[in-house]
Every structure is written in structure tokens, then in C-alpha cells.
N, C-alpha and C. Protein backbone atom coordinates (compact mmCIF):
# COMPACT_ATOMS: atom_id res chain seq x y z
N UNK A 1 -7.47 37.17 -65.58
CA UNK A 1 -6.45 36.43 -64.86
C UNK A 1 -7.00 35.03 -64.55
N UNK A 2 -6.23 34.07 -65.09
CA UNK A 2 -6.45 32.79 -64.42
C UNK A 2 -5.90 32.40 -63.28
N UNK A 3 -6.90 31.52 -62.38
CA UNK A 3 -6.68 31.02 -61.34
C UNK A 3 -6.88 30.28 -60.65
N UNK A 4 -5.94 29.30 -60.48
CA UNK A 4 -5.55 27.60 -60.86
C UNK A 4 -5.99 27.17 -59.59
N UNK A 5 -6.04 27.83 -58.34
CA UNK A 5 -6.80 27.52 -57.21
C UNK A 5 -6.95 28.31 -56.29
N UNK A 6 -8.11 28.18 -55.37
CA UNK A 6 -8.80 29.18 -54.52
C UNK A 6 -9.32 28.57 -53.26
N UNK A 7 -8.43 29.57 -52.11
CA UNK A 7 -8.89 28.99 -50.80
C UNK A 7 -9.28 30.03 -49.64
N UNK A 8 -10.14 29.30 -48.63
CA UNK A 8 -10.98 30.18 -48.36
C UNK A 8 -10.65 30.32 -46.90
N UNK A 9 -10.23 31.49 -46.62
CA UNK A 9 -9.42 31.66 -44.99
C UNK A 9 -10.17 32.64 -43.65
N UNK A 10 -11.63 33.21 -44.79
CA UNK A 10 -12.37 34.37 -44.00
C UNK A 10 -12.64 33.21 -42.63
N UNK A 11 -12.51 34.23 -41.50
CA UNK A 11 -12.62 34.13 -40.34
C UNK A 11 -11.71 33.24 -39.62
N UNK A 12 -10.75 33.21 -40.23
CA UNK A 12 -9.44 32.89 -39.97
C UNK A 12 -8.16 34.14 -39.13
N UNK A 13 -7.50 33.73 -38.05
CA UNK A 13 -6.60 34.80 -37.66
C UNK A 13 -5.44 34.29 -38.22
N UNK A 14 -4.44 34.86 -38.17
CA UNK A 14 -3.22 34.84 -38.75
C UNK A 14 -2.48 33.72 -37.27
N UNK A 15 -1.85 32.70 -37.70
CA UNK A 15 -0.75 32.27 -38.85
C UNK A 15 -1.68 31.56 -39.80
N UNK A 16 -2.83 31.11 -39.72
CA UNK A 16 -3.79 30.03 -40.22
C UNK A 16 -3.64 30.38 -41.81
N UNK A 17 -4.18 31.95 -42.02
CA UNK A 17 -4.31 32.07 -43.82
C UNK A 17 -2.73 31.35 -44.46
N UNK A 18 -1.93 32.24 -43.37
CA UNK A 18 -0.39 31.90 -44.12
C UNK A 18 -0.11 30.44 -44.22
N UNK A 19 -0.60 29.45 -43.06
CA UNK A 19 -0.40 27.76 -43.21
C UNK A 19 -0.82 27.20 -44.35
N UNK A 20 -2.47 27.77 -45.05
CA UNK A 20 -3.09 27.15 -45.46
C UNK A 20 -2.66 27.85 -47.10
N UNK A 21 -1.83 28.44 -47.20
CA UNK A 21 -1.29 29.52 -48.53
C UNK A 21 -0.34 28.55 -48.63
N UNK A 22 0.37 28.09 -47.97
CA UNK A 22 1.58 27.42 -47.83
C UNK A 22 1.45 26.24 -48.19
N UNK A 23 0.51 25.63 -47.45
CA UNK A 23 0.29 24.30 -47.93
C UNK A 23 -0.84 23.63 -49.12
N UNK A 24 -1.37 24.89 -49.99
CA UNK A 24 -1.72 25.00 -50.96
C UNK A 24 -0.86 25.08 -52.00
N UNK A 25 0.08 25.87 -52.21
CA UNK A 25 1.12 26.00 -53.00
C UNK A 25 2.51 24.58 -53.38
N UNK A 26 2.59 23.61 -52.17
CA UNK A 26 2.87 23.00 -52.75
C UNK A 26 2.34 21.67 -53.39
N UNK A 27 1.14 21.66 -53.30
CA UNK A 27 0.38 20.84 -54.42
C UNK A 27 0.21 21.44 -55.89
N UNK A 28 1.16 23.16 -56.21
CA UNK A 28 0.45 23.69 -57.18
C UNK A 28 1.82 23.43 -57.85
N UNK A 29 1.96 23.69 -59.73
CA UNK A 29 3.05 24.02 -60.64
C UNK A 29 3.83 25.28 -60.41
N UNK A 30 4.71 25.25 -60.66
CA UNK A 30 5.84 26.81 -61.53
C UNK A 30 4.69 27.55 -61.70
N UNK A 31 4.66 29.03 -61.53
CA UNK A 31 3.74 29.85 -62.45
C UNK A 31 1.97 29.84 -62.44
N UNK A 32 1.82 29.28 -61.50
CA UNK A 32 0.40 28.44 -61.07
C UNK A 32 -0.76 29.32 -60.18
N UNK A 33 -1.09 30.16 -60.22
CA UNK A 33 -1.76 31.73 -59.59
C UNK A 33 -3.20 30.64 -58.52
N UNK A 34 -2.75 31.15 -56.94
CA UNK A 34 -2.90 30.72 -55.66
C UNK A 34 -4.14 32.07 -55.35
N UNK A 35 -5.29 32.08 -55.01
CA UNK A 35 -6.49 33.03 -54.68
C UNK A 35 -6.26 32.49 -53.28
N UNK A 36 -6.19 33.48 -52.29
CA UNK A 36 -6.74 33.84 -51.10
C UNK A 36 -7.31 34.27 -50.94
N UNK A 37 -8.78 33.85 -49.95
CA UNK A 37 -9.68 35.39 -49.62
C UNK A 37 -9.40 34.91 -48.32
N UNK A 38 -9.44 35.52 -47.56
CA UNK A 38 -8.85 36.19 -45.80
C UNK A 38 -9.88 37.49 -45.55
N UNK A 39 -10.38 37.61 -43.98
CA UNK A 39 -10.95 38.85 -43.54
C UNK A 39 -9.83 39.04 -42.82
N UNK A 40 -9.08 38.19 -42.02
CA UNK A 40 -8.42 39.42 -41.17
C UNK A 40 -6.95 40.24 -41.68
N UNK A 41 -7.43 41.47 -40.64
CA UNK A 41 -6.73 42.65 -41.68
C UNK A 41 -5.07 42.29 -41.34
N UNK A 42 -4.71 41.81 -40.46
CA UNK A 42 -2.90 41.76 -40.45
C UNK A 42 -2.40 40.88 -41.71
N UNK A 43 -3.50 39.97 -42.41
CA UNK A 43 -3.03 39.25 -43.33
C UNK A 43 -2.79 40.28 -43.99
N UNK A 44 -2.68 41.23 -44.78
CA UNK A 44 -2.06 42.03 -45.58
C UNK A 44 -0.56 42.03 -45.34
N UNK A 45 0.11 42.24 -44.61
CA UNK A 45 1.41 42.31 -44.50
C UNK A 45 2.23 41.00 -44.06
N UNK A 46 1.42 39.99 -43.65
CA UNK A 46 1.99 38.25 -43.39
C UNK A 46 1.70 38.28 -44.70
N UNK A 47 1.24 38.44 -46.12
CA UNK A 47 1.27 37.82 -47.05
C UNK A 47 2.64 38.24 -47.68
N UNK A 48 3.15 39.97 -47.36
CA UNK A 48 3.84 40.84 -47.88
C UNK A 48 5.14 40.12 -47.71
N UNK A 49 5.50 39.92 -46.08
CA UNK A 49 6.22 39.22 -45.58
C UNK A 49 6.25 37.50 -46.23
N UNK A 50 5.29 36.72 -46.34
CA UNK A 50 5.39 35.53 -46.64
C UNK A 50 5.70 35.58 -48.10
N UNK A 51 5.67 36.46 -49.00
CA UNK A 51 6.31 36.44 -50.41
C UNK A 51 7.38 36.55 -50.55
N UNK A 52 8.00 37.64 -49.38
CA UNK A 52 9.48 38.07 -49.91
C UNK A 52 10.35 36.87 -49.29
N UNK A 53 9.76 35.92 -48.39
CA UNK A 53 10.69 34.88 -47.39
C UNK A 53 10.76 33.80 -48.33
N UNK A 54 9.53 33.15 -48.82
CA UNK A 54 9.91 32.33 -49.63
C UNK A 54 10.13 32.47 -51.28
N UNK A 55 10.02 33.32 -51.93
CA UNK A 55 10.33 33.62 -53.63
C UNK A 55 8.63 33.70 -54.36
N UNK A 56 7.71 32.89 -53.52
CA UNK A 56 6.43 33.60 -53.96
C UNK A 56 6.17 34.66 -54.73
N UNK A 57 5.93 34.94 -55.56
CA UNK A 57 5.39 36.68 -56.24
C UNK A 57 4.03 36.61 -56.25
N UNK A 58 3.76 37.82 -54.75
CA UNK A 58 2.54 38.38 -54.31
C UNK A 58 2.09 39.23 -55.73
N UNK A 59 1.19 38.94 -56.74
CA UNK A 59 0.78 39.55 -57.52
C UNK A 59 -0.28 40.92 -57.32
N UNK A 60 -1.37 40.25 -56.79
CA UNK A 60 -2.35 41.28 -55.89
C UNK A 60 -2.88 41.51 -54.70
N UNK A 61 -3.29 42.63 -53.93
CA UNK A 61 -3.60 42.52 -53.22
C UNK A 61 -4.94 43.17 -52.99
N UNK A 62 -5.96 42.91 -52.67
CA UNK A 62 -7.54 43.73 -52.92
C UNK A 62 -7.95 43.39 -51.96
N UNK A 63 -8.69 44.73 -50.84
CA UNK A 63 -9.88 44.97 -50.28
C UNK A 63 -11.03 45.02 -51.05
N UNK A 64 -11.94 44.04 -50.81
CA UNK A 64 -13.44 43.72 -51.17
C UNK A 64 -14.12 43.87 -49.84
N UNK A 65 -14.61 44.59 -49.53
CA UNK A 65 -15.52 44.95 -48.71
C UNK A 65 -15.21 44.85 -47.04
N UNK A 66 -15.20 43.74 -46.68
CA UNK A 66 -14.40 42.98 -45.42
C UNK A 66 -13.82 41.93 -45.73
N UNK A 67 -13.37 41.54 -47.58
CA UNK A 67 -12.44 40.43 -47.74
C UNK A 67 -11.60 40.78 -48.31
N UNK A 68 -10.69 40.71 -48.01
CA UNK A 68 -9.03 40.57 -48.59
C UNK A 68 -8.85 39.40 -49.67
N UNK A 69 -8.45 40.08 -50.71
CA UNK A 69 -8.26 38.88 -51.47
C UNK A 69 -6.45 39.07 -52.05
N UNK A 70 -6.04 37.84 -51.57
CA UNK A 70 -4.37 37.81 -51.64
C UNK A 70 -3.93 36.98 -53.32
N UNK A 71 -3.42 37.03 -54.06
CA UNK A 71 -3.03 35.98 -55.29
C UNK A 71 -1.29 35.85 -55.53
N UNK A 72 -1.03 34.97 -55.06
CA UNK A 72 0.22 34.31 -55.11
C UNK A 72 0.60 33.70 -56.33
N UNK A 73 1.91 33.81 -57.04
CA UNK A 73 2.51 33.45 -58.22
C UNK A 73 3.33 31.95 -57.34
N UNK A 74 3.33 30.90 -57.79
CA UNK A 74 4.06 29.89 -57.66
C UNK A 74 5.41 29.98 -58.06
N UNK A 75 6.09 30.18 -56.87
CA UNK A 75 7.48 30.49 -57.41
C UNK A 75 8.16 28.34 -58.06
């Protein structure tokens, strides 16, 4: 999987990962695959939630150890 950019949110609480997902994405293209890594655990479901609100397609979602790693499709 390619992936056009990667940002780094560990030790971050939530709304922060979701601001910084957000405002990553629109510097990115159509179709343009967005890497999050995040530790905290509610980001799992603010990402779930932040895909279906704006047209995003949450591709994956992976526990790595104590990092969450989120990958967003550029809607």
C-alpha cells in the first residue's frame, strides 16, 4: 500500500488526532492514502465517526502495540 503522507498524533488526546487528519487531508489529491499513528484509544471510533461525516474512506484500522495506526482514502 502506498502512502502519500504520514502524521504523527501519539500522545495526542482526541479532538487533536481528528484536527490534524483533517487538516492534512486537505493539502492531499482524490484517492491520496492519509497514515495516522495515534496512541489514544477513543481515536478508534472518532476516526469511524470522522469517515462516515465527511465521505473519507477509513481503509484501515491497526493496533500496533500501543499505536493505532488509522489510513484514510481522500475522498
Amino acid at each position: 500500500m502506498h502512502i502519500d503522507k504520514e502524521i504523527d498524533t501519539k500522545g495526542l488526546n482526541c479532538p487533536l488526532p481528528i484536527l490534524r487528519a483533517k487538516k492534512a487531508l486537505t493539502d492531499m489529491l482524490t484517492g491520496q492514502l492519509l497514515k495516522v499513528v495515534a496512541t489514544d484509544p477513543g481515536s478508534v471510533r472518532d476516526f469511524q465517526a470522522f469517515a462516515r461525516q465527511t465521505g473519507n474512506e477509513l481503509v484501515e484500522q491497526q493496533q500496533l502495540g500501543d499505536e493505532i495506526v488509522h489510513i484514510l482514502r481522500r475522498r
